[in-house]
Each structure stands twice: as C-alpha cells, then as structure tokens.
C-alpha atoms as a PDB file:
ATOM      1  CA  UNK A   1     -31.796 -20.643  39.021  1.00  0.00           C
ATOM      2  CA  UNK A   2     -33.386 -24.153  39.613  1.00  0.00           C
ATOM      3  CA  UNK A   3     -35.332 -24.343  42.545  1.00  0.00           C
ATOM      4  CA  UNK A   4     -36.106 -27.891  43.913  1.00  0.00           C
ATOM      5  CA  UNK A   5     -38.435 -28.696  46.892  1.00  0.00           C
ATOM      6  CA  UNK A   6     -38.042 -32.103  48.591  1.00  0.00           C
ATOM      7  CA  UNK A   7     -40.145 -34.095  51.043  1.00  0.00           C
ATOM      8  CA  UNK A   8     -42.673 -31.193  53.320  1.00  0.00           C
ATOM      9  CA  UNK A   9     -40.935 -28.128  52.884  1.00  0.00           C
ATOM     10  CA  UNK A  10     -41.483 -25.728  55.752  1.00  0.00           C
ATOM     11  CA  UNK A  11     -40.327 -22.590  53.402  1.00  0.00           C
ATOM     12  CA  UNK A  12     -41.559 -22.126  49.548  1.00  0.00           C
ATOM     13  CA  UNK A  13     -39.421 -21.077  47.103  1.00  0.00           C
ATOM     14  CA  UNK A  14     -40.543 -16.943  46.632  1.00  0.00           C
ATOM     15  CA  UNK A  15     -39.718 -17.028  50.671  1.00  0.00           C
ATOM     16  CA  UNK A  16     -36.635 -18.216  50.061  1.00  0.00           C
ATOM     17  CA  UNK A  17     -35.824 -15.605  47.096  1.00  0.00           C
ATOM     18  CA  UNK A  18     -37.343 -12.593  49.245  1.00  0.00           C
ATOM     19  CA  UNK A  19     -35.112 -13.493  52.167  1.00  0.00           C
ATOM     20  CA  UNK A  20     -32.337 -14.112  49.646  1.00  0.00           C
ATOM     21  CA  UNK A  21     -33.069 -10.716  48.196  1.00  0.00           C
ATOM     22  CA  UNK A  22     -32.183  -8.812  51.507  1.00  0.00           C
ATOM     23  CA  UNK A  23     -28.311 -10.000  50.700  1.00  0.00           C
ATOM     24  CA  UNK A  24     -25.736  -7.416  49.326  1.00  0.00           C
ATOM     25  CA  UNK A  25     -22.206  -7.633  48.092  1.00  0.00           C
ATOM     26  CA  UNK A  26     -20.902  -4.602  50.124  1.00  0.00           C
ATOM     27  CA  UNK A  27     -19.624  -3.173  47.212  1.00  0.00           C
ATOM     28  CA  UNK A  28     -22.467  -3.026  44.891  1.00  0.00           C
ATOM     29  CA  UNK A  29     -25.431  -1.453  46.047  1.00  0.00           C
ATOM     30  CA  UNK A  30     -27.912  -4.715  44.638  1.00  0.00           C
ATOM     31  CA  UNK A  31     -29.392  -7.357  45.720  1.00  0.00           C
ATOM     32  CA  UNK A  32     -27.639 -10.848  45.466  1.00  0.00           C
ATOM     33  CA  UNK A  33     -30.445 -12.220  43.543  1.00  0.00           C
ATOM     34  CA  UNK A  34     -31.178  -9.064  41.215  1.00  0.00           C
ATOM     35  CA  UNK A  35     -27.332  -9.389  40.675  1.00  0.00           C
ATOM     36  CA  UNK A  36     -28.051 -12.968  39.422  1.00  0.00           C
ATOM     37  CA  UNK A  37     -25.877 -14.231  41.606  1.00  0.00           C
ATOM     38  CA  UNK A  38     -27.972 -17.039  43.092  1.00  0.00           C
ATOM     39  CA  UNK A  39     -28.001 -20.264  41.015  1.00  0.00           C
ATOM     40  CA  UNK A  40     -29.985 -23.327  43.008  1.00  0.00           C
ATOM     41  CA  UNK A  41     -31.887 -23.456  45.411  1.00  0.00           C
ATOM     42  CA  UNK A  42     -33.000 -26.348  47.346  1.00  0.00           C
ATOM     43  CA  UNK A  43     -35.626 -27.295  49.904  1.00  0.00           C
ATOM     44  CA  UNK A  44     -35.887 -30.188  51.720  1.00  0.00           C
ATOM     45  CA  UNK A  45     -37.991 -29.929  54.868  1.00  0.00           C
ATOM     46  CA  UNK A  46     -36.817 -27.958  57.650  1.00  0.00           C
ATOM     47  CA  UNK A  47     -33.313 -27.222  55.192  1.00  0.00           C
ATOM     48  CA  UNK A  48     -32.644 -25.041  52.698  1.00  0.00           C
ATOM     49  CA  UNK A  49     -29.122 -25.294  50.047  1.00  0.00           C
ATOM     50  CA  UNK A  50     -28.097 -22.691  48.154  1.00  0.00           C
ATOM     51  CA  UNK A  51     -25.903 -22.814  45.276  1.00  0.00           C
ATOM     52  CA  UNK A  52     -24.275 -19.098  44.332  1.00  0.00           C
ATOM     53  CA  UNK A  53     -21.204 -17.508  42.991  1.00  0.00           C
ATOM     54  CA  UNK A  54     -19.858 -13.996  43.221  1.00  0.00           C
ATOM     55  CA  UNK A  55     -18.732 -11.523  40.411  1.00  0.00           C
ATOM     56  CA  UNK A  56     -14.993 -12.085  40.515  1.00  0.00           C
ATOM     57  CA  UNK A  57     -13.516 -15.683  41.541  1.00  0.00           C
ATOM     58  CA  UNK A  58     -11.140 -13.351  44.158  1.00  0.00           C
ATOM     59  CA  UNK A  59     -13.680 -11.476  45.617  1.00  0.00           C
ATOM     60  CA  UNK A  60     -12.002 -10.887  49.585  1.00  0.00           C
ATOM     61  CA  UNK A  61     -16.131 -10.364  51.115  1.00  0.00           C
ATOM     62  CA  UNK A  62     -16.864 -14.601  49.663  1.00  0.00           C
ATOM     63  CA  UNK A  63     -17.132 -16.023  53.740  1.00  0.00           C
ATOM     64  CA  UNK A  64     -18.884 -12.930  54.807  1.00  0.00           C
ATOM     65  CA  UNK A  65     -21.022 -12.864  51.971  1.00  0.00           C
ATOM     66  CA  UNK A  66     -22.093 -16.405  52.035  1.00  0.00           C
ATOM     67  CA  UNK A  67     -22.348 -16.156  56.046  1.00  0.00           C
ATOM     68  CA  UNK A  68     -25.279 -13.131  55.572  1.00  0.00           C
ATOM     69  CA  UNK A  69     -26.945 -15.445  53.004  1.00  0.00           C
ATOM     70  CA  UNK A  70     -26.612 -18.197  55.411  1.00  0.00           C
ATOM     71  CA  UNK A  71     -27.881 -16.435  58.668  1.00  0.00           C
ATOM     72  CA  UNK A  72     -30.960 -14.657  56.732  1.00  0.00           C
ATOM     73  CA  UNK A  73     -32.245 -17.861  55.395  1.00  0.00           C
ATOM     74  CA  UNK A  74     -31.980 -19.301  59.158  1.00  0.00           C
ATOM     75  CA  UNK A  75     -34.173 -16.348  60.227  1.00  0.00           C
ATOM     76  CA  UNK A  76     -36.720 -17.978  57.925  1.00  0.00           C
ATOM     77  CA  UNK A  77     -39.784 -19.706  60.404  1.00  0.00           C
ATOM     78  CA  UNK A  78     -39.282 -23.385  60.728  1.00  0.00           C
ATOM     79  CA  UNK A  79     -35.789 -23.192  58.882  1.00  0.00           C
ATOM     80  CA  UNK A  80     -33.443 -25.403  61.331  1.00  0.00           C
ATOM     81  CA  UNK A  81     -30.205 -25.678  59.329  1.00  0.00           C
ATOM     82  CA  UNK A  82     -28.771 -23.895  55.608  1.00  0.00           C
ATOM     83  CA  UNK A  83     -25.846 -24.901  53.475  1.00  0.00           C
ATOM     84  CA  UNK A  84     -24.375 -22.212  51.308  1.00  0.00           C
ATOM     85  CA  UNK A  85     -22.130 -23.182  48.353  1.00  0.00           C
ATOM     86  CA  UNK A  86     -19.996 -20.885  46.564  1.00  0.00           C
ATOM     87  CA  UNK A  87     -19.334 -22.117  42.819  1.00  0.00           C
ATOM     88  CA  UNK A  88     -18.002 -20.856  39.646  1.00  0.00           C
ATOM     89  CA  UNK A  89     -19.571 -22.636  37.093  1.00  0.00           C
ATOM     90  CA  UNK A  90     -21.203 -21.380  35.070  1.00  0.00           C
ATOM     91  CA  UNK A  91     -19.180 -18.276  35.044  1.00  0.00           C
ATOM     92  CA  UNK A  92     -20.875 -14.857  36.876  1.00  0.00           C
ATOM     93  CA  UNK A  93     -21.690 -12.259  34.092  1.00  0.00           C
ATOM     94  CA  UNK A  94     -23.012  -8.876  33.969  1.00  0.00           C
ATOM     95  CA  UNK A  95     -25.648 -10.677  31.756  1.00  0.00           C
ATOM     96  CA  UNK A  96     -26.875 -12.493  34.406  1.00  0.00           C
ATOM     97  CA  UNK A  97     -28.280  -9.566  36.056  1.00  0.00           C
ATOM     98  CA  UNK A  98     -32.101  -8.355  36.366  1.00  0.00           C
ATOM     99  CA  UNK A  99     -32.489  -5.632  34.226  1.00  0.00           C
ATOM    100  CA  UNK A 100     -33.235  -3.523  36.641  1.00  0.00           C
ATOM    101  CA  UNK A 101     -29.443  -3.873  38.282  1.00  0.00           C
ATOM    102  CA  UNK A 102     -27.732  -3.190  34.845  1.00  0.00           C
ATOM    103  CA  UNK A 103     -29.555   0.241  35.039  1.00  0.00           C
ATOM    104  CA  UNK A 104     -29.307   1.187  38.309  1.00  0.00           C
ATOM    105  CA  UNK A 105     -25.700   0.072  37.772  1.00  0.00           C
ATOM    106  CA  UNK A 106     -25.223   1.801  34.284  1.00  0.00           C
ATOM    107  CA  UNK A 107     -24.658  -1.255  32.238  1.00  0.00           C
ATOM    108  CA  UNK A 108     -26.111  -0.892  28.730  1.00  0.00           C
ATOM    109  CA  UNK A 109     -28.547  -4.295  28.513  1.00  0.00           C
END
C-alpha cells in the first residue's frame, strides 16, 4: 500500500485504514485490509481514492464489495466524495495477507 495525501486533507491515512478495516469479502471472515487487499490510497482534501483488488479476478461480490468500501469511507467526517478502483495488478496472493489472516484462515505463513 502507498498512501499519498494531497493539498489539506480532512482524513489521515490510519482513519482511512480503520474505516477501510470494517470491509469484508462476504465469504471470508477478514478484513479487506488484513486480507491485503487494499493497494493505494489517496487523499486529497475533502476526497479519498482507493486502489484494491479482490482474491480471484471473477469474484461475483466485486460491485458490492467496492460499494461497502465506498459508502464507509463517505461516513468518514468531512469526506464529500470517494472513488474506488478495482485492479489486478499486481496479482492478489495469499502472501499478501497480515499474518494474522493466514492463521485465522489456516494458511501456513
């Protein structure tokens, strides 16, 4: 992840990743950040961009999940508008992933 900030912020960056971290996939029982699904984030005063993928390219839950993300960072105080990109490069892996996901998950790390 590569957090930016531009010209007077109205949100910091560790808001931005606590809000973020309130996001699930549906399926998996972690966080969207823990998951290391969240790649860039940017701040640029009253707007925030976020840059994420999802584990599998097909993944049916993508406008759902990326409306959540969308809608919590709006609930953010002072946020006025949020742009949520889904990308796939670099390539989601289970490496990515705190190591506290891979355990709860059961993925050797």
């Amino acid at each position: 992840m590569t957090p930016e900030s531009g010209p007077n912020p109205v949100a910091t960056e560790s808001q931005v990743i606590e809000a973020l971290r309130e996001c699930y996939d549906p399926e998996i029982p972690v966080n969207l950040v823990d998951l290391g699904l969240i790649y860039d984030v940017k701040i640029i005063g009253d707007w925030i961009g976020v840059k994420m993928t999802l584990t599998t390219p097909g993944c049916g839950m993508s406008g759902m999940i990326s409306q959540d993300v969308r809608n919590r960072l709006l609930r953010i105080p002072g946020v006025k508008d949020a742009d949520v990109r889904i990308v796939w490069e670099p390539a989601w892996s289970p490496a990515r992933m705190a190591p506290e996901a891979r355990a709860r998950l059961g993925i050797p790390g």
